[in-house]
N, C-alpha and C. Protein backbone atom coordinates (compact mmCIF):
# COMPACT_ATOMS: atom_id res chain seq x y z
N UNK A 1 -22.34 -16.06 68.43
CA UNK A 1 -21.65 -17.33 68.29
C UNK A 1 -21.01 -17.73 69.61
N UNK A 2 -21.41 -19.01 69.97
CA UNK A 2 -20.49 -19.71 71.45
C UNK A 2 -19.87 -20.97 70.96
N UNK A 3 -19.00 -21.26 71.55
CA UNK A 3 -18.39 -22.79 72.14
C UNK A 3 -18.90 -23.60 73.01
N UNK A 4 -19.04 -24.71 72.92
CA UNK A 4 -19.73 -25.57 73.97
C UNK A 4 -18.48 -26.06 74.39
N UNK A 5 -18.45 -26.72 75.78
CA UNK A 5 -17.59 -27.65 76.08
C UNK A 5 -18.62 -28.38 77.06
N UNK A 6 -19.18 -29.20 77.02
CA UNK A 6 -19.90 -29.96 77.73
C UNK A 6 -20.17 -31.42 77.61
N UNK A 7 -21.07 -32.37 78.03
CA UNK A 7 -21.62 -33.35 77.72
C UNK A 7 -22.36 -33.51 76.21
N UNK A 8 -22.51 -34.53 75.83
CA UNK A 8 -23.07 -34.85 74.44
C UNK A 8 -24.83 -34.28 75.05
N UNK A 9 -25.22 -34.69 75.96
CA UNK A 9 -26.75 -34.69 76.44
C UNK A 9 -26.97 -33.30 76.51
N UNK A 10 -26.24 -32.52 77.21
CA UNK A 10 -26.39 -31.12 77.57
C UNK A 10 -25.96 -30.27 76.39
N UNK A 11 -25.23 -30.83 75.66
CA UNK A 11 -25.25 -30.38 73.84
C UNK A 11 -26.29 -30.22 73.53
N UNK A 12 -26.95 -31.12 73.17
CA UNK A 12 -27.90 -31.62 72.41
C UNK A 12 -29.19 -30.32 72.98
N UNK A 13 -29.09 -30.54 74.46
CA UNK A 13 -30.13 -29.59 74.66
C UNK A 13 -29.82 -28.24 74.89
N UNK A 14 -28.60 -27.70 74.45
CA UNK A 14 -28.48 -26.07 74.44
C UNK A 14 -28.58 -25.82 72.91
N UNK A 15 -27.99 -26.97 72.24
CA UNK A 15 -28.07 -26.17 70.93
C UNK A 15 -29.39 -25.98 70.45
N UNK A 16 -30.31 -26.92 70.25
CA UNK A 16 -31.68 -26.96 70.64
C UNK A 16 -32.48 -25.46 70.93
N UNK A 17 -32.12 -25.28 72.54
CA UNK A 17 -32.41 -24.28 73.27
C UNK A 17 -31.86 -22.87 72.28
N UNK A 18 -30.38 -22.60 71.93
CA UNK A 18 -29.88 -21.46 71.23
C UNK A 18 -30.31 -21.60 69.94
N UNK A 19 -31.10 -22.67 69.35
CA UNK A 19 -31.49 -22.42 67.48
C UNK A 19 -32.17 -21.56 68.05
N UNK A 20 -33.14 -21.22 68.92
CA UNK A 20 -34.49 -20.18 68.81
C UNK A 20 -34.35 -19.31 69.06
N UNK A 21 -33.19 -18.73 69.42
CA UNK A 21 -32.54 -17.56 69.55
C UNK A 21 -31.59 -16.94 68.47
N UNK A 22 -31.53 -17.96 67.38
CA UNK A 22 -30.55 -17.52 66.64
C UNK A 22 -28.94 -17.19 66.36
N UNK A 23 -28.90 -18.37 67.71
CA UNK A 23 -27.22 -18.51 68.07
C UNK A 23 -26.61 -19.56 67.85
N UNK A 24 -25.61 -19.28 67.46
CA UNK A 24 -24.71 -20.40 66.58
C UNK A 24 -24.28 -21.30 67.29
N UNK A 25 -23.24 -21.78 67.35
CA UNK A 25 -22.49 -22.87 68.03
C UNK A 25 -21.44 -23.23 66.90
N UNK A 26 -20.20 -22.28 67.25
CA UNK A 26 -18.80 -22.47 66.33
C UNK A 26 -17.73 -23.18 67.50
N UNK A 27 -16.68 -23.87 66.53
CA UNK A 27 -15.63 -24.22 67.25
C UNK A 27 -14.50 -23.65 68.05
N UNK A 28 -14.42 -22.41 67.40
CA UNK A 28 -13.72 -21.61 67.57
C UNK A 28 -14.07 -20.19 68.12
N UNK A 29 -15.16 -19.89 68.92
CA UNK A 29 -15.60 -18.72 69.31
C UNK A 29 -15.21 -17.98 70.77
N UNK A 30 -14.54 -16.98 70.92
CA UNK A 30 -14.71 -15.88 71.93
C UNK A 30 -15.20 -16.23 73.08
N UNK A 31 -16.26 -16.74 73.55
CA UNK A 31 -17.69 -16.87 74.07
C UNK A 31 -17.32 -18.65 74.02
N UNK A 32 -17.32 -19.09 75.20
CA UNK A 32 -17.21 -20.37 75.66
C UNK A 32 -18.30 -20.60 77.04
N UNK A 33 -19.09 -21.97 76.53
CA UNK A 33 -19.76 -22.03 77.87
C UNK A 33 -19.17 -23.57 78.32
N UNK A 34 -18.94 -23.24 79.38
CA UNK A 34 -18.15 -24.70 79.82
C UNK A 34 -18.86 -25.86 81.47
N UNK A 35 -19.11 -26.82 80.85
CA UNK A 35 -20.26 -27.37 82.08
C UNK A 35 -19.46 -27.85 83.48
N UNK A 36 -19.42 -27.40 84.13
CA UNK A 36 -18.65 -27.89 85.37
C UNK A 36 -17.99 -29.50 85.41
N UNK A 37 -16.36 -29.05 85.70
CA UNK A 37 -15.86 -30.54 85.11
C UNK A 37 -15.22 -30.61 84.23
N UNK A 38 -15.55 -29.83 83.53
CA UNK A 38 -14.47 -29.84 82.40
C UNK A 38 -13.82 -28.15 82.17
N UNK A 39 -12.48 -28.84 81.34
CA UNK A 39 -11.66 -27.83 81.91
C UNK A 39 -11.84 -26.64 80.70
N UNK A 40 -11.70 -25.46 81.24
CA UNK A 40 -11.97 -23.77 80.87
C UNK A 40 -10.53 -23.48 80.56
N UNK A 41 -10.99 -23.07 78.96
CA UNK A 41 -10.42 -23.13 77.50
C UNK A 41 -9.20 -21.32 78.17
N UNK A 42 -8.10 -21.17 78.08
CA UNK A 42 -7.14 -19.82 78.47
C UNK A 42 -7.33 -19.01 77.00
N UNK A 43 -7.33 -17.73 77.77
CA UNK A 43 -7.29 -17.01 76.72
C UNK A 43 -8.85 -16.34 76.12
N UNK A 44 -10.16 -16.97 76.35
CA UNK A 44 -11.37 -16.87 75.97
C UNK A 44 -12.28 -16.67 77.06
N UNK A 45 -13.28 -16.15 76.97
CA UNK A 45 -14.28 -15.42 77.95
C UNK A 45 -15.41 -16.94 77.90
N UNK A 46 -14.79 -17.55 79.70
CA UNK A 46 -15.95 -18.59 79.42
C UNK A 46 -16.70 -18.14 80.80
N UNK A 47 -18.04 -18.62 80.70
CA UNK A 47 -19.33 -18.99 81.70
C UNK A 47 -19.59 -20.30 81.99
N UNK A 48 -19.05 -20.63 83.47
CA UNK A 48 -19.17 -22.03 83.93
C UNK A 48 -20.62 -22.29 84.46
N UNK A 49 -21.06 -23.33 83.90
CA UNK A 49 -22.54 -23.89 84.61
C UNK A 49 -22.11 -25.26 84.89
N UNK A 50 -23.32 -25.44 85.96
CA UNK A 50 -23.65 -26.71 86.24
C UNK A 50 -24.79 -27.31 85.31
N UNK A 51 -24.54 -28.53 84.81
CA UNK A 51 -25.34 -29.27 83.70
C UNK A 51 -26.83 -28.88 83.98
N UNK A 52 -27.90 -29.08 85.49
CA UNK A 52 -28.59 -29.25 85.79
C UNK A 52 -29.00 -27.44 85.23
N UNK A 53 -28.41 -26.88 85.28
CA UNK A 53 -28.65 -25.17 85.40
C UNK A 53 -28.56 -24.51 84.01
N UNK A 54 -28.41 -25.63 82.59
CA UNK A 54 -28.38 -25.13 81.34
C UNK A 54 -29.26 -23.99 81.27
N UNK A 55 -30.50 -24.25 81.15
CA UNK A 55 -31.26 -22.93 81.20
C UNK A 55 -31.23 -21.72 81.63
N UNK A 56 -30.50 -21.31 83.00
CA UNK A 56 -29.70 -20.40 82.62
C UNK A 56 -28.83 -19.82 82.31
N UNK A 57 -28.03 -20.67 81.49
CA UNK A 57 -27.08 -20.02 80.41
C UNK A 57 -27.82 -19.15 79.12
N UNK A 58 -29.03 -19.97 79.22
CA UNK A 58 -29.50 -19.82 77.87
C UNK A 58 -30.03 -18.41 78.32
N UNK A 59 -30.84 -18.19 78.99
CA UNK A 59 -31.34 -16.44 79.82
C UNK A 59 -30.34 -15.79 79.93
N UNK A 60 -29.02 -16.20 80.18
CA UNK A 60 -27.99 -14.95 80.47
C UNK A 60 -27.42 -14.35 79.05
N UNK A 61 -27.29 -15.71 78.29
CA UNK A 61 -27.03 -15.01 76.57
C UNK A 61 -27.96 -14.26 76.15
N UNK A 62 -29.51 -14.72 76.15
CA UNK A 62 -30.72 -14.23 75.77
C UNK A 62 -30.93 -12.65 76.22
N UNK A 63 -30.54 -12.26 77.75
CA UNK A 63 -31.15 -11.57 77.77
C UNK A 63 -29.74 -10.09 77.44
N UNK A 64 -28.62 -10.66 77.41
CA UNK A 64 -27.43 -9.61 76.72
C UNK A 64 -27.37 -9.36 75.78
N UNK A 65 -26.58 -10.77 75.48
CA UNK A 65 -25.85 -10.38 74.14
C UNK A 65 -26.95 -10.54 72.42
N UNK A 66 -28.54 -11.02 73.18
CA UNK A 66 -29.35 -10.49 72.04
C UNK A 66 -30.31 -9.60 72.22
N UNK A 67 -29.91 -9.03 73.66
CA UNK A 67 -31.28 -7.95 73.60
C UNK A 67 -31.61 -6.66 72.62
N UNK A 68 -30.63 -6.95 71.62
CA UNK A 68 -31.04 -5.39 70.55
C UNK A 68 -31.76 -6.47 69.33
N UNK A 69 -32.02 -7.39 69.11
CA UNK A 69 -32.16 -8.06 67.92
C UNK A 69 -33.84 -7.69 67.89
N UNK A 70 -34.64 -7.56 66.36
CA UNK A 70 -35.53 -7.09 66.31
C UNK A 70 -37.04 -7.78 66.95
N UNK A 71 -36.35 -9.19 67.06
CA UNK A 71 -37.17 -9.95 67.53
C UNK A 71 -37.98 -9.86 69.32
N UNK A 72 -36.63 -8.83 69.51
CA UNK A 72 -37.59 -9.17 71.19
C UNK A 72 -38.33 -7.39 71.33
N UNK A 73 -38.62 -6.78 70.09
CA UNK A 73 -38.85 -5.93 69.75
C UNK A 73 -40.49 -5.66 69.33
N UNK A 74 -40.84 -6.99 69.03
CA UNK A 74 -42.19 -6.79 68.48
C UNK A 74 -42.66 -8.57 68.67
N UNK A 75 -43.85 -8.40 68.61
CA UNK A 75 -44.48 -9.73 68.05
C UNK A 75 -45.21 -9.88 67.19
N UNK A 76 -45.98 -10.73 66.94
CA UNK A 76 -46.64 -10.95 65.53
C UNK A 76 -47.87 -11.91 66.38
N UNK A 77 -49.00 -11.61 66.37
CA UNK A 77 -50.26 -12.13 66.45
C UNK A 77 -51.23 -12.24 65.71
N UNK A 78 -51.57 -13.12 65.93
CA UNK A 78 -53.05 -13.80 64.79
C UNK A 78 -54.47 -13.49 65.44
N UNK A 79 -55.55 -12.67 64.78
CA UNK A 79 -56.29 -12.75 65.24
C UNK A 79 -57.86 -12.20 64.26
N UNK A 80 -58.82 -12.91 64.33
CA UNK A 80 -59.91 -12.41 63.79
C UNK A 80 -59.27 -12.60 62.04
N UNK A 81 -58.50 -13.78 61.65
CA UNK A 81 -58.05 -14.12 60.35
C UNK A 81 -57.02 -13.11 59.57
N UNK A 82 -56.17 -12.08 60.58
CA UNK A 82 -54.99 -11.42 60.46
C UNK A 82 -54.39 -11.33 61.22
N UNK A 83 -52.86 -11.20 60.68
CA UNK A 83 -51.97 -10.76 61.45
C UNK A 83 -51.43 -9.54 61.71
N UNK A 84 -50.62 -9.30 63.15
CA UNK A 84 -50.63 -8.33 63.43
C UNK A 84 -49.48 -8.09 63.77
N UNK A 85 -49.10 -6.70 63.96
CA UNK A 85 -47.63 -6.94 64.60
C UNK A 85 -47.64 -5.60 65.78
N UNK A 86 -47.48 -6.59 66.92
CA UNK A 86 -47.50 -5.69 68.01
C UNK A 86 -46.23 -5.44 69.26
N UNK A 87 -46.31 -4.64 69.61
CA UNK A 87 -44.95 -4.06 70.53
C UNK A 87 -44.93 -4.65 71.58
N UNK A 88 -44.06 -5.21 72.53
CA UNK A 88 -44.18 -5.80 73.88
C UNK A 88 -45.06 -4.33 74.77
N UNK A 89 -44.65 -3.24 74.75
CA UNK A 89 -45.39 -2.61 75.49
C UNK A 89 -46.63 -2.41 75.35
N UNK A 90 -47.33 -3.07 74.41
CA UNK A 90 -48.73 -2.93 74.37
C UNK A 90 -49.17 -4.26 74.66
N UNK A 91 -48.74 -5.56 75.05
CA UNK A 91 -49.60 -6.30 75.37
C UNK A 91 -49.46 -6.39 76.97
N UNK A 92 -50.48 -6.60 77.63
CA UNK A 92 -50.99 -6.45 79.11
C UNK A 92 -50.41 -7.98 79.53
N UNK A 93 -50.70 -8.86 79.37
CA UNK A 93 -50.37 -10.43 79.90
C UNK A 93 -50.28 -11.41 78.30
N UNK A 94 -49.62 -12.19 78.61
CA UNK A 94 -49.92 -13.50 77.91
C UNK A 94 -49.82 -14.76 78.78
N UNK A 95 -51.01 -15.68 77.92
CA UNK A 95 -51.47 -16.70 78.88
C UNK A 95 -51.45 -17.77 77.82
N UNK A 96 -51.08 -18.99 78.35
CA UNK A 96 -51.25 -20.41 77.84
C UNK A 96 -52.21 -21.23 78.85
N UNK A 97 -52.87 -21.67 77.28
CA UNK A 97 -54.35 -22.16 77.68
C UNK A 97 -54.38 -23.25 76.70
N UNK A 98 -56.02 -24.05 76.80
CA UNK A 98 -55.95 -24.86 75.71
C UNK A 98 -55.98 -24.36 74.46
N UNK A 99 -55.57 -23.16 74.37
CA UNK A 99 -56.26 -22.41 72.76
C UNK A 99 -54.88 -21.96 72.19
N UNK A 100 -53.88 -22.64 73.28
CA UNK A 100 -52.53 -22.53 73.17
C UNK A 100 -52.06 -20.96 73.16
N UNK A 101 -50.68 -20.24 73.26
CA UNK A 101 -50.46 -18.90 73.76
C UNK A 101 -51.42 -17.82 73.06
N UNK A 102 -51.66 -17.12 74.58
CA UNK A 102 -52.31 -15.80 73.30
C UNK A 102 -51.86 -14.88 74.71
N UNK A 103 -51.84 -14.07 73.58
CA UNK A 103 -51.62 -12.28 73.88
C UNK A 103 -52.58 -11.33 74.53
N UNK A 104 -52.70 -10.42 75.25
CA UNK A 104 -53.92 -10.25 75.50
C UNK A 104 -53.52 -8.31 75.47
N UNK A 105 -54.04 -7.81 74.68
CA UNK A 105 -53.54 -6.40 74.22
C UNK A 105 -54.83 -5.51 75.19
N UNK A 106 -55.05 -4.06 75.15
CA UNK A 106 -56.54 -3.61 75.80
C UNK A 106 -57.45 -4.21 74.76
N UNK A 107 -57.41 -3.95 73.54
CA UNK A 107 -58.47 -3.90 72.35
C UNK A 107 -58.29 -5.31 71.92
N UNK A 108 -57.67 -6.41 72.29
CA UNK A 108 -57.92 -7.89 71.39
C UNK A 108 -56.85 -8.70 72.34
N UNK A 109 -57.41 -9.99 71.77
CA UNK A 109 -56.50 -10.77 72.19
C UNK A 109 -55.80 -11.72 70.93
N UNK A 110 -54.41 -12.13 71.02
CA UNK A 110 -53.45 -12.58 69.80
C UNK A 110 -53.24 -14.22 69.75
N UNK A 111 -53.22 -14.57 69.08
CA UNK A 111 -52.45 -16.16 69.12
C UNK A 111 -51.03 -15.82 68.61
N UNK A 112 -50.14 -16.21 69.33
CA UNK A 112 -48.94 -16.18 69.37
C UNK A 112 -48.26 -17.69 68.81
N UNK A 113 -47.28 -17.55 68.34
CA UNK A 113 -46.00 -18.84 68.87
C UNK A 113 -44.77 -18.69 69.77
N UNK A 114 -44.29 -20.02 69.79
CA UNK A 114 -43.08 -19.98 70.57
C UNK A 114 -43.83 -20.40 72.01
N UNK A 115 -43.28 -20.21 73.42
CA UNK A 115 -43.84 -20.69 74.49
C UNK A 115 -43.50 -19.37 75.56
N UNK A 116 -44.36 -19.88 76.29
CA UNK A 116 -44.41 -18.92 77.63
C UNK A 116 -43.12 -18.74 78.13
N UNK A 117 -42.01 -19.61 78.37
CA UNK A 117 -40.49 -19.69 78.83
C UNK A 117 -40.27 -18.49 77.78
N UNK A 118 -40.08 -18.79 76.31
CA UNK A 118 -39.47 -17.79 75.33
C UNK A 118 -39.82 -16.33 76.02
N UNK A 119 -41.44 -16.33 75.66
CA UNK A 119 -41.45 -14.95 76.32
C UNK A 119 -40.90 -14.41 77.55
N UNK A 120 -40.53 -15.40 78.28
CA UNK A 120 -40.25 -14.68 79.86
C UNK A 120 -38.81 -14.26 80.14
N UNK A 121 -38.05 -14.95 78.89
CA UNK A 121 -36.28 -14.98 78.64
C UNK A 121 -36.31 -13.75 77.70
N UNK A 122 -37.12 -13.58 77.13
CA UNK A 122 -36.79 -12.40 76.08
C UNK A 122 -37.35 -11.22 76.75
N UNK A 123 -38.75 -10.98 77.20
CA UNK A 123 -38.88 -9.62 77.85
C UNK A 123 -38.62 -9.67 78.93
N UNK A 124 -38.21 -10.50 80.24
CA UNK A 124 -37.78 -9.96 81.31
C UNK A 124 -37.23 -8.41 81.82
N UNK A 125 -36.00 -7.85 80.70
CA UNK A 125 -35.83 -6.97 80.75
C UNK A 125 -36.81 -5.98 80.40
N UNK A 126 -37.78 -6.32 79.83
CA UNK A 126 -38.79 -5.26 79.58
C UNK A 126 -39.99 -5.00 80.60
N UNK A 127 -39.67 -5.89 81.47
CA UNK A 127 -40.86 -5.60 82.59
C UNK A 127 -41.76 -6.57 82.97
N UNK A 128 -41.90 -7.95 82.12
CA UNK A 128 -42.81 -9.04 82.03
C UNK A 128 -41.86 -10.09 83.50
N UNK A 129 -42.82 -10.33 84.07
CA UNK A 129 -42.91 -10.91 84.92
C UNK A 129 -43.72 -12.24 85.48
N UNK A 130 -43.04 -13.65 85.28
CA UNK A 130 -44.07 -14.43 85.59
C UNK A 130 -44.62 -14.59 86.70
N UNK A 131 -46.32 -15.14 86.83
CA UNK A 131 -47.01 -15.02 87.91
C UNK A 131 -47.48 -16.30 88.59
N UNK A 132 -48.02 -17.10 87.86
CA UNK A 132 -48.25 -18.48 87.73
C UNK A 132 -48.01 -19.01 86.82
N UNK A 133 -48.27 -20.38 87.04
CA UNK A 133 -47.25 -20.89 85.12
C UNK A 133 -47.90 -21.49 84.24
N UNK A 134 -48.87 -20.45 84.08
CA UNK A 134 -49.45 -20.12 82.93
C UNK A 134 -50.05 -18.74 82.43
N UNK A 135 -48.80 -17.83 83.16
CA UNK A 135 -49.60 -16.44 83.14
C UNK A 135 -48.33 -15.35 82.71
N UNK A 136 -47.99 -14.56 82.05
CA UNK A 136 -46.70 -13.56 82.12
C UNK A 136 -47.23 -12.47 81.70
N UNK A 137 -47.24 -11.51 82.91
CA UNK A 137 -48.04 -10.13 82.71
C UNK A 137 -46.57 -8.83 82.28
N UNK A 138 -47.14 -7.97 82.11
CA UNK A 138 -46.27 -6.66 81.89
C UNK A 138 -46.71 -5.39 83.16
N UNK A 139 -45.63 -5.52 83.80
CA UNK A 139 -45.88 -4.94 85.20
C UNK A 139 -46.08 -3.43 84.90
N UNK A 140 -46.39 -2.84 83.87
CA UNK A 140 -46.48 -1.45 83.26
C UNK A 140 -48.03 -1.29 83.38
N UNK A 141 -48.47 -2.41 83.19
CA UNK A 141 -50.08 -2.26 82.73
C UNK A 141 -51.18 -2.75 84.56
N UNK A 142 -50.47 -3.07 84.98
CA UNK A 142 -50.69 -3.50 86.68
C UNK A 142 -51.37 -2.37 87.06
N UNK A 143 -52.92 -2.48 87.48
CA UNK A 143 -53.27 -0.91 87.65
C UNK A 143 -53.79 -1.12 89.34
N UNK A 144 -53.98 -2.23 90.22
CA UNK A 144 -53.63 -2.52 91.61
C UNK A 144 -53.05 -4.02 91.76
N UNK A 145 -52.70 -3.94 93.07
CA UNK A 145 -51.97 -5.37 93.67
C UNK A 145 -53.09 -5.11 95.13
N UNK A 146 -53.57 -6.54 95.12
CA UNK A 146 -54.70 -6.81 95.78
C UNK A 146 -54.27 -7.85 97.08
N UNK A 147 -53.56 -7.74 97.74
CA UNK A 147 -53.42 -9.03 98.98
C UNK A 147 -54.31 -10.10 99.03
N UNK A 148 -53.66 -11.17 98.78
CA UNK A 148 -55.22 -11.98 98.95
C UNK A 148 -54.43 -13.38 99.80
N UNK A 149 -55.28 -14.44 100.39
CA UNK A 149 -54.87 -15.28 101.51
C UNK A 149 -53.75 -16.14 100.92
N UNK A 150 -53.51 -16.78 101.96
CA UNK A 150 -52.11 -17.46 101.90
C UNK A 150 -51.08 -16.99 101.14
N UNK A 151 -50.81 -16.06 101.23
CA UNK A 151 -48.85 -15.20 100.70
C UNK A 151 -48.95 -14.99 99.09
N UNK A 152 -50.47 -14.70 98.86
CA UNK A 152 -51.09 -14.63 97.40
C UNK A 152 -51.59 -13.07 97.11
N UNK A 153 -51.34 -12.67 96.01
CA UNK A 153 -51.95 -11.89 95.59
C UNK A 153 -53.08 -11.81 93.83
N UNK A 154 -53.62 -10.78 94.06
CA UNK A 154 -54.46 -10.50 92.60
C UNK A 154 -54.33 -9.34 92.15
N UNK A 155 -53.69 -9.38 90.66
CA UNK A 155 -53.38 -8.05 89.94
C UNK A 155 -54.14 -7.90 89.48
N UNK A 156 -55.12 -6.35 89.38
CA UNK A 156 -56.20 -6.10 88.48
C UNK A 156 -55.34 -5.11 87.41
N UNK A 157 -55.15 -5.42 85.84
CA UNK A 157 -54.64 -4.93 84.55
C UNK A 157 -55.47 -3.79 84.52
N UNK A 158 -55.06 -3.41 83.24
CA UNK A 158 -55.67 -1.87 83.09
C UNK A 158 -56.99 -2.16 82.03
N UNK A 159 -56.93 -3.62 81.17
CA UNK A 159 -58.55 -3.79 80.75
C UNK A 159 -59.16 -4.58 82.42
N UNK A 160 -59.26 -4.59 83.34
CA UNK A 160 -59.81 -4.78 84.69
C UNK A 160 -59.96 -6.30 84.54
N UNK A 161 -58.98 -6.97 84.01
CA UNK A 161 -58.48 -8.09 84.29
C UNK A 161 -58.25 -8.29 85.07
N UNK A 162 -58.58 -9.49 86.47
CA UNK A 162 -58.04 -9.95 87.19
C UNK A 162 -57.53 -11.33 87.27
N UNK A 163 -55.99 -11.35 87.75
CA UNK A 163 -54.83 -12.41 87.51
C UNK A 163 -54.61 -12.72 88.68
N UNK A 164 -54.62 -13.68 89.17
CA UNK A 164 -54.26 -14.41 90.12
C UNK A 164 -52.27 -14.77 90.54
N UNK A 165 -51.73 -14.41 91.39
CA UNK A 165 -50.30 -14.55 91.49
C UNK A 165 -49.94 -16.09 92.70
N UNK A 166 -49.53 -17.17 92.01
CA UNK A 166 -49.56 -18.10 92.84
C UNK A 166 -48.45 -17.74 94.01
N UNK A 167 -48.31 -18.91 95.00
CA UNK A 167 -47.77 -18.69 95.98
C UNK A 167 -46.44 -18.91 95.71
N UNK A 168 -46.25 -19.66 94.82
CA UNK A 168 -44.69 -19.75 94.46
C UNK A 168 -43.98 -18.30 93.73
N UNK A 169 -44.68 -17.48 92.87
CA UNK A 169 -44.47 -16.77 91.96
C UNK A 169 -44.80 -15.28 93.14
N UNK A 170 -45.25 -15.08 94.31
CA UNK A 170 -45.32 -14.27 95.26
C UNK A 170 -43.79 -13.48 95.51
N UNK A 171 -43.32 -14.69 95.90
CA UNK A 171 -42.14 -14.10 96.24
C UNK A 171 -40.84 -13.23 95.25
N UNK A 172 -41.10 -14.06 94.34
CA UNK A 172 -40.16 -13.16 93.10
C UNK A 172 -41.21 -11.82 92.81
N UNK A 173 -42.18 -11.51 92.57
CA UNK A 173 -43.24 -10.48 92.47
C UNK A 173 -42.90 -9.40 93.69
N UNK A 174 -42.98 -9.71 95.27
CA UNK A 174 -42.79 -9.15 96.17
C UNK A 174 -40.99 -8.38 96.20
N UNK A 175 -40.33 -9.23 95.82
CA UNK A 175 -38.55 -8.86 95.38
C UNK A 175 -38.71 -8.22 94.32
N UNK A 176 -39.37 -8.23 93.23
CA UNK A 176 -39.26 -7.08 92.21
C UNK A 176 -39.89 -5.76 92.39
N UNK A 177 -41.19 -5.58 93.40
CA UNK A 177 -41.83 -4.55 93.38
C UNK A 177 -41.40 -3.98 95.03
N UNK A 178 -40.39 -4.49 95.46
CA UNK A 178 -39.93 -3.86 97.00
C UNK A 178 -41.01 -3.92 97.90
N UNK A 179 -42.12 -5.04 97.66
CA UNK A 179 -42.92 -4.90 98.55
C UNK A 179 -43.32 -5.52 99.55
């Protein structure tokens, strides 16, 4: 449960943003997020953002104060006319395409819901890392990192997938792997 103190606009789009997480929005809560500008409530544990920077408020709650909830625990994929329910450590990448998100495990690939952002706020801590933006691999399953031109690389997975790492997404990749 949080407090908002913000704009009506930037309301509108956190509460939004926190239904899919399963976070409330009480009047009276502990947990205050307050948008720069307006004044921070005494007595209560607030997190000041700038309006433009909502989103990560929403990653800093996401990835704390719900990382035990069962949800960032497993997923649920559709595939071959069942569902399945699979562990973040067993899927290798997920990709959005026209066939909309899917999962991509060694032995199958999943249709998922929710969006590529969701996944990247919820397993971050687990190792998933975006690459291009339409790609979020699990740096567990990375079986080489391939140099390739212009400040680019190519991850070959452990089904010998090869993923392409754009040039924007290089540099956060290069800062996570000390390389």
């Amino acid at each position: 449960m949080v407090q908002l103190l913000c704009s009506n606009k930037v309301y509108e789009k956190l509460k939004q943003e926190l239904s899919k997480y399963q976070i409330d929005i009480m009047q009276d809560s502990d947990l205050v997020l307050v948008e720069q500008g307006y004044d921070i409530p005494s007595g209560k544990l607030s997190v000041v953002f700038d309006a433009i920077d909502y989103m990560e408020v929403v990653k800093l709650l996401v990835s704390g104060v719900r990382e035990d909830i069962h949800l960032t625990n497993t997923l649920t994929g559709f595939s071959e006319n069942k569902y399945a329910v699979i562990e973040p450590r067993d899927v290798l990448y997920v990709e959005a395409g026209a066939d909309g998100l899917m999962a991509y495990t060694r032995s199958n690939r999943y249709s998922i819901k929710e969006t590529l952002q969701y996944y990247e706020n919820m397993w971050a801590v687990k190792g998933f890392i975006r690459i291009n933006k339409s790609q979020l691999i699990n740096l567990l399953h990375v079986k080489e990192i391939i140099p390739w031109f212009n400040s680019r690389y190519v991850l070959r997975m452990d089904n010998n997938a090869e993923l392409e790492v754009s040039k924007m997404f290089s540099k956060k990749l290069r800062n996570t792997l000390k390389i």
